[in-house]
Protein backbone atom coordinates (compact mmCIF):
# COMPACT_ATOMS: atom_id res chain seq x y z
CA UNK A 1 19.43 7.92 1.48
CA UNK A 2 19.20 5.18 -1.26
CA UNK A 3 22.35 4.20 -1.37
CA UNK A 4 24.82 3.25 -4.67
CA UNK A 5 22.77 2.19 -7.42
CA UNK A 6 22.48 2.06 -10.68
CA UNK A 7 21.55 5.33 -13.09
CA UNK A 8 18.02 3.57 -14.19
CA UNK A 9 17.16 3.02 -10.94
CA UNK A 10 18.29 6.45 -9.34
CA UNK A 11 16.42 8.21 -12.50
CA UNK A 12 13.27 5.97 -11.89
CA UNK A 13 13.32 6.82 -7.76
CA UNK A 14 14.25 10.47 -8.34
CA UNK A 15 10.57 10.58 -10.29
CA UNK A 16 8.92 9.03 -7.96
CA UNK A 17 10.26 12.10 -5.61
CA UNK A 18 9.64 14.47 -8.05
CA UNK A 19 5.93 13.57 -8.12
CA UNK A 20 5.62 12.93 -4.76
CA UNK A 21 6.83 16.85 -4.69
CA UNK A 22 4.97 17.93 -7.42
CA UNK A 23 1.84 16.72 -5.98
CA UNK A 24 2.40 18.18 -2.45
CA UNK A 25 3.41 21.52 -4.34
CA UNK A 26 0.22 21.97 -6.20
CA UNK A 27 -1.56 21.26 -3.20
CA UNK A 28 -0.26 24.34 -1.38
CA UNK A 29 -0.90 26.49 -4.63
CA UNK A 30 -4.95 25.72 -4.79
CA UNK A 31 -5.33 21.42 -3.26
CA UNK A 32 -2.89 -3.46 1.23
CA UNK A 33 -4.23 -3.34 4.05
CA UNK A 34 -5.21 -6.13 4.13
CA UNK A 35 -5.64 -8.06 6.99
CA UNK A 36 -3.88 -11.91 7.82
CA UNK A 37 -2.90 -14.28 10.64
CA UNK A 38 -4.78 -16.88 12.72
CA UNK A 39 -7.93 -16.19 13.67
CA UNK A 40 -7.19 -17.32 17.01
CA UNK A 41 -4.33 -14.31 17.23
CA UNK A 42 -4.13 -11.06 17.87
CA UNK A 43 -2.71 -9.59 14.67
CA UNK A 44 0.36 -7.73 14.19
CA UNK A 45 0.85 -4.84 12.87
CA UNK A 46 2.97 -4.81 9.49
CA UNK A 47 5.08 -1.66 7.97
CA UNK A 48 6.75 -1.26 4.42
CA UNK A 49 9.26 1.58 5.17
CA UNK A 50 10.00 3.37 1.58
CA UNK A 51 12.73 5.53 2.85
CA UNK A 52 14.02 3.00 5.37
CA UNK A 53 14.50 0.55 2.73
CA UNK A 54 12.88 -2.04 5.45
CA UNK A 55 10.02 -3.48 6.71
CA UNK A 56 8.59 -3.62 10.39
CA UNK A 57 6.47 -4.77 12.65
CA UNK A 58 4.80 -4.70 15.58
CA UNK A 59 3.23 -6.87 18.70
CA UNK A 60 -0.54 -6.05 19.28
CA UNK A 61 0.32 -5.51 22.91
CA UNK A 62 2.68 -1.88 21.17
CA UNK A 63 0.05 -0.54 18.71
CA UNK A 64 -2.97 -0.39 21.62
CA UNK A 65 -0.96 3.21 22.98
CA UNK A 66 -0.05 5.83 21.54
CA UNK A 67 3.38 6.76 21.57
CA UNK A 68 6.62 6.02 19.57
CA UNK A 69 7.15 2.44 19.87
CA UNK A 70 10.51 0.34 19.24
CA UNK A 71 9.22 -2.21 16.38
CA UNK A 72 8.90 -5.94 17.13
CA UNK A 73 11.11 -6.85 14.12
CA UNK A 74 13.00 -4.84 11.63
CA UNK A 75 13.95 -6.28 8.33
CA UNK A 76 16.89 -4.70 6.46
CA UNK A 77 17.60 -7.72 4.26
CA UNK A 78 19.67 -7.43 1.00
CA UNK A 79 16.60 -7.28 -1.14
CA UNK A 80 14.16 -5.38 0.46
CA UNK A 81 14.84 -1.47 -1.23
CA UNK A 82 12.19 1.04 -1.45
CA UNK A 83 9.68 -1.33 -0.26
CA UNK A 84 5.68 -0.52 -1.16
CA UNK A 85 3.37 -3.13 0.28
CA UNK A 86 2.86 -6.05 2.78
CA UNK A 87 0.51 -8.61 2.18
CA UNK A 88 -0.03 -12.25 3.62
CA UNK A 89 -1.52 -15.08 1.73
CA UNK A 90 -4.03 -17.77 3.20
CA UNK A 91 -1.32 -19.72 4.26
CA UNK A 92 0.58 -17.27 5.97
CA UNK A 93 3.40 -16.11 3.52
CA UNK A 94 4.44 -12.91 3.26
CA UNK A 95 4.64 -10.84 0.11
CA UNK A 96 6.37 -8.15 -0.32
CA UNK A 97 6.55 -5.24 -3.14
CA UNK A 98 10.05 -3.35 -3.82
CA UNK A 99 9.97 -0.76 -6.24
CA UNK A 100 13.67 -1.09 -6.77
CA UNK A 101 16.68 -3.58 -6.93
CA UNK A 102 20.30 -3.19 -6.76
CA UNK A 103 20.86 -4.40 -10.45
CA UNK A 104 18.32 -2.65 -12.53
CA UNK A 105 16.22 -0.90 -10.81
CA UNK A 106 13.09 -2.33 -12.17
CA UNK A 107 12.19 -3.84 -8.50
CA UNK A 108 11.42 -7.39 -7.33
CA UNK A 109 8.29 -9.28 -5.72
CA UNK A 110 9.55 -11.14 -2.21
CA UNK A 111 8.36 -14.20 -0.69
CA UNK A 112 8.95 -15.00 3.20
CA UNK A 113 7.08 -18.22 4.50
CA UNK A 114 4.63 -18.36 7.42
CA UNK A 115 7.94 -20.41 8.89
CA UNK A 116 10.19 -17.67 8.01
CA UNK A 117 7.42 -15.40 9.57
CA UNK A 118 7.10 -17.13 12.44
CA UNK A 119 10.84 -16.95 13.26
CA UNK A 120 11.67 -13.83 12.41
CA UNK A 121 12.19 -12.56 15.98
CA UNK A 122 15.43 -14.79 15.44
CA UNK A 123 16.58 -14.01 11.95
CA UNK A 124 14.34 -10.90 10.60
CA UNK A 125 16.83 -10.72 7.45
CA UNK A 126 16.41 -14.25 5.93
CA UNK A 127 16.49 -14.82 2.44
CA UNK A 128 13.11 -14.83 0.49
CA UNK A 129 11.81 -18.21 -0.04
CA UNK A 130 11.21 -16.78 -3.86
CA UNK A 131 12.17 -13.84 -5.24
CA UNK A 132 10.38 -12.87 -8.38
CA UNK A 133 12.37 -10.01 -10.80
CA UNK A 134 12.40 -8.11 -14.04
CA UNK A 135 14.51 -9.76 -17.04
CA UNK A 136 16.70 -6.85 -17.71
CA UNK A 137 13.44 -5.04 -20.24
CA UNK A 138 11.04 -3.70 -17.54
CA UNK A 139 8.19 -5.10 -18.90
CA UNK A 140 7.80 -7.33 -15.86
CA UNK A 141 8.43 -4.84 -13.11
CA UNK A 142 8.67 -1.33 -12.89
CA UNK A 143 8.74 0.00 -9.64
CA UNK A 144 5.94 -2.86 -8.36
CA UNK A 145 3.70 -1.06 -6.19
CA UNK A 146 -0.14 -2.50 -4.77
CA UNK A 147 -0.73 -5.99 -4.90
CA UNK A 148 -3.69 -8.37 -4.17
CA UNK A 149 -4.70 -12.13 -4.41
CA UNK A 150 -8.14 -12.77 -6.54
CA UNK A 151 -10.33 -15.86 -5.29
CA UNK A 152 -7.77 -18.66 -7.62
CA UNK A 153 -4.46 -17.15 -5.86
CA UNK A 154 -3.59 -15.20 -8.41
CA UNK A 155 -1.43 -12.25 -8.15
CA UNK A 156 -2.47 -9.00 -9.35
CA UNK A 157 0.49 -6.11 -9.02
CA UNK A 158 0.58 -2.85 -10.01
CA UNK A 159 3.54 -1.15 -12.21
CA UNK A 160 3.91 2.51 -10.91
CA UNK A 161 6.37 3.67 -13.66
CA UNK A 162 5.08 0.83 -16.20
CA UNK A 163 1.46 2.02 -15.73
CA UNK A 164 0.23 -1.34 -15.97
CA UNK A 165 -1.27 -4.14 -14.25
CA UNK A 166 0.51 -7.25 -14.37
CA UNK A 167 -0.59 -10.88 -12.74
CA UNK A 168 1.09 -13.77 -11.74
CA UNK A 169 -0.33 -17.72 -11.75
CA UNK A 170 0.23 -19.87 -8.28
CA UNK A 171 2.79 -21.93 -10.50
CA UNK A 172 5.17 -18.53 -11.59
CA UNK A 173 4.45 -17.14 -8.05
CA UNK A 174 5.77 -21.03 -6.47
CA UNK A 175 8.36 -21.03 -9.23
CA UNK A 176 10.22 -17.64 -8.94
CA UNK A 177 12.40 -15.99 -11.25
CA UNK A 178 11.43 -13.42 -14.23
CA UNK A 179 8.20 -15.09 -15.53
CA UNK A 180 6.44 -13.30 -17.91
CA UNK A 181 3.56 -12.45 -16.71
CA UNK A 182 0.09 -14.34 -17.24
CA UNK A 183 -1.56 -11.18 -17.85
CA UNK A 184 -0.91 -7.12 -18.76
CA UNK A 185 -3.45 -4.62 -18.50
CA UNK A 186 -2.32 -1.23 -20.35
CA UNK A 187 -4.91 1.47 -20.06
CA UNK A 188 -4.91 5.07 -21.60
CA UNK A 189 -6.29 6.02 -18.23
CA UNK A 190 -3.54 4.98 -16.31
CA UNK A 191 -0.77 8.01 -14.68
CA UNK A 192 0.91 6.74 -11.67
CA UNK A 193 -1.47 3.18 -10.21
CA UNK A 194 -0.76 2.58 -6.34
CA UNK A 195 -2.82 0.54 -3.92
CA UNK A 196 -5.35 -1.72 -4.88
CA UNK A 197 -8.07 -4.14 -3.50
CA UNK A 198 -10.34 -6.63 -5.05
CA UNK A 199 -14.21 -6.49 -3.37
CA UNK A 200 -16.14 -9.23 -2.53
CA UNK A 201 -17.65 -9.45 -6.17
CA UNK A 202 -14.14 -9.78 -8.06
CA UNK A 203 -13.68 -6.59 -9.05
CA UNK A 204 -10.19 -4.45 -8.80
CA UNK A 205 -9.89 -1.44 -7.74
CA UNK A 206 -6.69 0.69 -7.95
CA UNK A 207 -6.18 4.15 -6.45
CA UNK A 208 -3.76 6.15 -8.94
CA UNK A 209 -2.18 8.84 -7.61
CA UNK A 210 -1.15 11.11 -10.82
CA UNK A 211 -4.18 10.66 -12.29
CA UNK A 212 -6.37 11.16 -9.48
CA UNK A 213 -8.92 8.81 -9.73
CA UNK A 214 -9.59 5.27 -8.84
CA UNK A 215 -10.37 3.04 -11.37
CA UNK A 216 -11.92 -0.34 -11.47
CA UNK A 217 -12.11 -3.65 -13.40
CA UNK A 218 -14.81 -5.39 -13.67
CA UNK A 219 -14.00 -9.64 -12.35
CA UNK A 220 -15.53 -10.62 -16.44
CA UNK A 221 -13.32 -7.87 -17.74
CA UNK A 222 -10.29 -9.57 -15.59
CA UNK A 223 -11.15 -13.41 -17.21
CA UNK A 224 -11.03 -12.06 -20.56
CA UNK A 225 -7.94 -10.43 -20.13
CA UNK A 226 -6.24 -12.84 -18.47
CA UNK A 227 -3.44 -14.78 -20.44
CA UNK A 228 -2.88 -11.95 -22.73
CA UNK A 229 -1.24 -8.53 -22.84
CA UNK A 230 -4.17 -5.47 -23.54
CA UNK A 231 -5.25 -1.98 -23.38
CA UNK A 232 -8.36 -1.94 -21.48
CA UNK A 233 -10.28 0.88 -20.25
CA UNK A 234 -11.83 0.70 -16.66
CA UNK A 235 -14.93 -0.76 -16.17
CA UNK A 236 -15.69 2.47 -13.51
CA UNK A 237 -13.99 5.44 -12.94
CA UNK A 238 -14.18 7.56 -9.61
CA UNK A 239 -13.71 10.81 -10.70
CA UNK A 240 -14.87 12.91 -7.73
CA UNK A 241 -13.66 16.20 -7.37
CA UNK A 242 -12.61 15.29 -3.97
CA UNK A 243 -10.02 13.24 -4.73
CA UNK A 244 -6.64 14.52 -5.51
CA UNK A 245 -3.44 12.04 -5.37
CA UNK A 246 -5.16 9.13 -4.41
CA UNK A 247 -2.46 6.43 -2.91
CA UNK A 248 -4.97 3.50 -1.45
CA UNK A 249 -8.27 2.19 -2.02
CA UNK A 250 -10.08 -0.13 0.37
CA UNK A 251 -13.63 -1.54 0.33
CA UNK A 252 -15.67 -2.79 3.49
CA UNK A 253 -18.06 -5.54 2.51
CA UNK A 254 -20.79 -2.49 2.23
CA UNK A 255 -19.74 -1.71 -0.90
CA UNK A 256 -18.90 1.75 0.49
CA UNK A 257 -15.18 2.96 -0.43
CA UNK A 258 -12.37 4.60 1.13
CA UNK A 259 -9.72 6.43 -0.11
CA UNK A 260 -6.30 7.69 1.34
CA UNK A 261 -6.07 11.22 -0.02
CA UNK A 262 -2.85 12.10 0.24
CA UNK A 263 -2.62 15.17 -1.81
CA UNK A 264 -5.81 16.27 0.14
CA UNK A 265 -4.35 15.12 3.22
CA UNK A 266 -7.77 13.44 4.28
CA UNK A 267 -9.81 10.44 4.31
CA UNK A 268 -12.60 10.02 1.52
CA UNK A 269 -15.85 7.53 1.83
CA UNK A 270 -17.47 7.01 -1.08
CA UNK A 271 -20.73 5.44 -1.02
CA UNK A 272 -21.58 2.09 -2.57
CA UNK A 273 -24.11 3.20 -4.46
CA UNK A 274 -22.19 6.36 -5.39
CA UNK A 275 -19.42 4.62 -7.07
CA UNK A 276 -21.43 1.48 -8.96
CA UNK A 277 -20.71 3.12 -12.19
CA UNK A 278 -18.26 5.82 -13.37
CA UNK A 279 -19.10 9.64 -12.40
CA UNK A 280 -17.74 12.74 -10.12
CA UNK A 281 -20.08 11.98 -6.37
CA UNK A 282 -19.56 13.54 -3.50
CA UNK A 283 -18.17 11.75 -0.36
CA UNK A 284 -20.52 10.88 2.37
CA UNK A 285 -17.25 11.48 4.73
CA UNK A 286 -14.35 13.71 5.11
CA UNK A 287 -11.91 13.05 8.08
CA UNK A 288 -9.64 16.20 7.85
CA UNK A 289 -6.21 16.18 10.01
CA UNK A 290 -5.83 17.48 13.61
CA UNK A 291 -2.65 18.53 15.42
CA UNK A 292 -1.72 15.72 17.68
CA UNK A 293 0.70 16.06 20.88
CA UNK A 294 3.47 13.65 20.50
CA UNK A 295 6.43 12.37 22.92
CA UNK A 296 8.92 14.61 20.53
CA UNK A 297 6.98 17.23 19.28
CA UNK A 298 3.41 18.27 17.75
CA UNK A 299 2.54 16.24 14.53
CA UNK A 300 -0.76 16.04 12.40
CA UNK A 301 -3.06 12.98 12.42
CA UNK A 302 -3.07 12.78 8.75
CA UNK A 303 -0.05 13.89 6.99
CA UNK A 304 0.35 12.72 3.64
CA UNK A 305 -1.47 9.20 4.65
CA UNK A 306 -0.75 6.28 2.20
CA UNK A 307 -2.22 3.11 3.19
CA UNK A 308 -5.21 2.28 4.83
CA UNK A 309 -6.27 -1.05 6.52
CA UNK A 310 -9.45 -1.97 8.99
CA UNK A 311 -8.60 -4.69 11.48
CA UNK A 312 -11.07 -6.53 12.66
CA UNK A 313 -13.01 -4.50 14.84
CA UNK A 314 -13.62 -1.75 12.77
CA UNK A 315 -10.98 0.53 13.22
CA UNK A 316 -9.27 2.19 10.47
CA UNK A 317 -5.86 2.23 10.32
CA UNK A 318 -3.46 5.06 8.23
CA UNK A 319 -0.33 5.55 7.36
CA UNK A 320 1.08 8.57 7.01
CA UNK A 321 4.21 9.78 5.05
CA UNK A 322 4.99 12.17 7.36
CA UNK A 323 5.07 13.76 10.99
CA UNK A 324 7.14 15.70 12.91
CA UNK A 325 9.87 12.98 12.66
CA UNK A 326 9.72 10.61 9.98
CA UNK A 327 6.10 9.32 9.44
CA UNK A 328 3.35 7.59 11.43
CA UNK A 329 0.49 5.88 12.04
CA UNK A 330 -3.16 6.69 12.88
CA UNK A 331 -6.12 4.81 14.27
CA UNK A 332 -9.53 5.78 13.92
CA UNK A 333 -12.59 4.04 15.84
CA UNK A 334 -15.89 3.61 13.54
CA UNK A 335 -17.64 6.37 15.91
CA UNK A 336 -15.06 8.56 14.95
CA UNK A 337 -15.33 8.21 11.02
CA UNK A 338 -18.63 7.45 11.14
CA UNK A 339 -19.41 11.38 10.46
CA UNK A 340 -17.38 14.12 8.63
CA UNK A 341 -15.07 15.83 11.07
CA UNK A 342 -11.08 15.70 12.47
CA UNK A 343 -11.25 13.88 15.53
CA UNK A 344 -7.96 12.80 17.30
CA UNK A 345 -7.03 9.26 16.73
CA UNK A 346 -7.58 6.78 19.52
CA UNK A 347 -4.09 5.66 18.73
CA UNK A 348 -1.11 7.42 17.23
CA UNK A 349 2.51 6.03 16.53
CA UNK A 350 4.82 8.15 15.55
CA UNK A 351 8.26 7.66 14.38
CA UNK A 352 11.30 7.93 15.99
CA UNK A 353 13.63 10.83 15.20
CA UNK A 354 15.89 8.77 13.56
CA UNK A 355 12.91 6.91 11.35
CA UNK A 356 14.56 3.38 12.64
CA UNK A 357 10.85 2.39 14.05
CA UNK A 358 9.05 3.57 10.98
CA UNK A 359 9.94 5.78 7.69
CA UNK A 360 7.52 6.78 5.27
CA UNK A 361 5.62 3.96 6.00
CA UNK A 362 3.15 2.73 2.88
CA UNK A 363 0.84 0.37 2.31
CA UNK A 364 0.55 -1.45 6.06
CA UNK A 365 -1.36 -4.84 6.36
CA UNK A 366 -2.06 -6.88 9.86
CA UNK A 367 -1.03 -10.27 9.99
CA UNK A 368 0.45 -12.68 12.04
CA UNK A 369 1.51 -11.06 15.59
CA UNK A 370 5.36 -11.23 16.75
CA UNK A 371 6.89 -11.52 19.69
């Protein structure tokens, strides 16, 4: 499934399973998106496949039915291997995470521009425009996860194996290579940090999945840390009882939070209030999974869902690990989370049964829309 590789990188992918399992085991024995393009466009849809080792995506005309739809594009370039998370810049660029590499293992940080982008219907499997990777120590990458831009361009990135936080400057991110980077944020609290997403007042949030909590920092915790390497504790910690393998974190411009659940195989909200400072609250909603008729078989609308991202009408859109193929994707209407319950998405993709569409998809983003 992965390939030959090297030992540290099968030992560092065979943990990741081994969590993933773990997690999914004690469940049965008690319990970034972000979004990009034109604003003139319809966005596309945009898929990090783990297991695929690939990326995909798809027109806006595909995603608007339910169904198991051939992807617009499919990447299966040289360097992208266990890929995490999608994410477009102002300008366009792509970025995407890979927790792995064939050299190390450690992972790499690739670059596409909005001209690569915009002609990938004619080469999907270009060459990154810059490829950022680990100098042969780990202590740059180690199995990069969630990313996000702060307001400067800065690029914040989490370490899943290095429990860290690491960011790069616009100059190391234009430059490439195995730059140190600017900043490292150790914390005690940290067990396995996934998705994250900065809110409209600077501060990060990060959903961490062995742990179970998310945890936030503070945009005057972030300034003093930057340009140095530190143990900081979260500003906030969301300790809810709810939550139990966390994978992604999003916040609407409410303030109100939600979180992709995946050992709880639901949906958390979180309200704004309820989450201002650290404690255990209650969610104000619960979307629980339904069973959900698909072309090949029966599948559940939430099944292990890992990334989360609104577009711009208000949907919410999840991916799911799994399905009755090889993972999929949900979309829920604001009527429909607007109240606890397990309503059947207005949309479902599912994969197809060989997983070339889609395979555990992670953390999906819209963007630009292909052809």
């Amino acid at each position: 499934m992965f390939g030959t590789v090297c030992p540290a990188r099968c030992l560092r992918v065979a943990t990741f399973i081994l969590l993933f399992f773990f997690i999914t085991l004690s469940l049965a024995a008690c319990g970034g998106g972000s979004s990009g393009g034109p604003a003139h466009a319809p966005p596309g849809l945009w898929v990090p496949n783990f297991f695929g080792d690939s990326f995909t995506a798809f027109n806006s005309k595909l995603y608007k039915t339910s169904g198991v739809p051939a992807a617009s594009i499919t990447n299966l370039g040289e360097t992208t291997i266990l890929p995490q998370q999608m994410l477009f810049d102002k300008k366009g660029n792509l970025w995407v995470t890979n927790c792995a590499d064939d050299t190390i293992g450690a992972g790499t940080i690739a670059e596409y521009t909005a001209h690569q982008v915009s002609q990938f219907s004619k080469n999907p499997d270009p060459d990154p425009a810059v490829l950022l990777t680990d100098d042969g120590t780990f202590n740059i990458f180690d199995c990069p996860y969630g990313e996000a831009f702060d307001s400067s361009g800065n690029l914040w990135v989490t370490n899943r194996f290095g429990l860290n936080v690491v960011e790069f400057t616009p100059s190391q991110l234009e430059a490439g290579g195995a730059p140190i980077p600017n900043t490292t944020i150790y914390s005690a609290n940290f067990g396995a940090p996934e998705g994250i997403q900065f809110d409209t007042s600077g501060t990060l949030w990060i959903a961490d999945i062995a742990a179970s909590e998310i945890f936030a920092f503070k945009a005057a915790t972030l300034a003093a840390a930057q340009g140095t390497v530190t143990i900081t504790a979260p500003d906030i910690i969301n300790s809810s009882a709810s939550i139990f393998g966390p994978t992604d974190v999003i916040v609407q411009s409410s303030g109100d939070q939600w979180v992709a659940n995946l050992g709880g195989n639901n949906l958390l909200e979180f309200a704004a209030a309820d989450v201002a400072m650290s404690g255990s609250p209650a969610p104000i909603t619960t979307i629980t999974a339904t069973s959900v008729t698909t072309p090949t078989g029966v599948a559940l609308s939430l099944d292990s869902p890992q990334g989360l991202a609104f577009d711009k009408k208000g949907n919410l859109w999840v991916s799911n690990a799994l399905s009755d193929n090889a993972g999929s994707i949900a979309e829920f209407t604001p009527a429909q989370i607007a109240a606890d319950g397990s309503p059947n998405p207005a949309v479902f993709l599912d994969s197809d049964v060989d997983g070339f569409n889609m395979n555990d998809p992670v953390l999906i983003s819209f963007g630009p829309n292909v052809r």
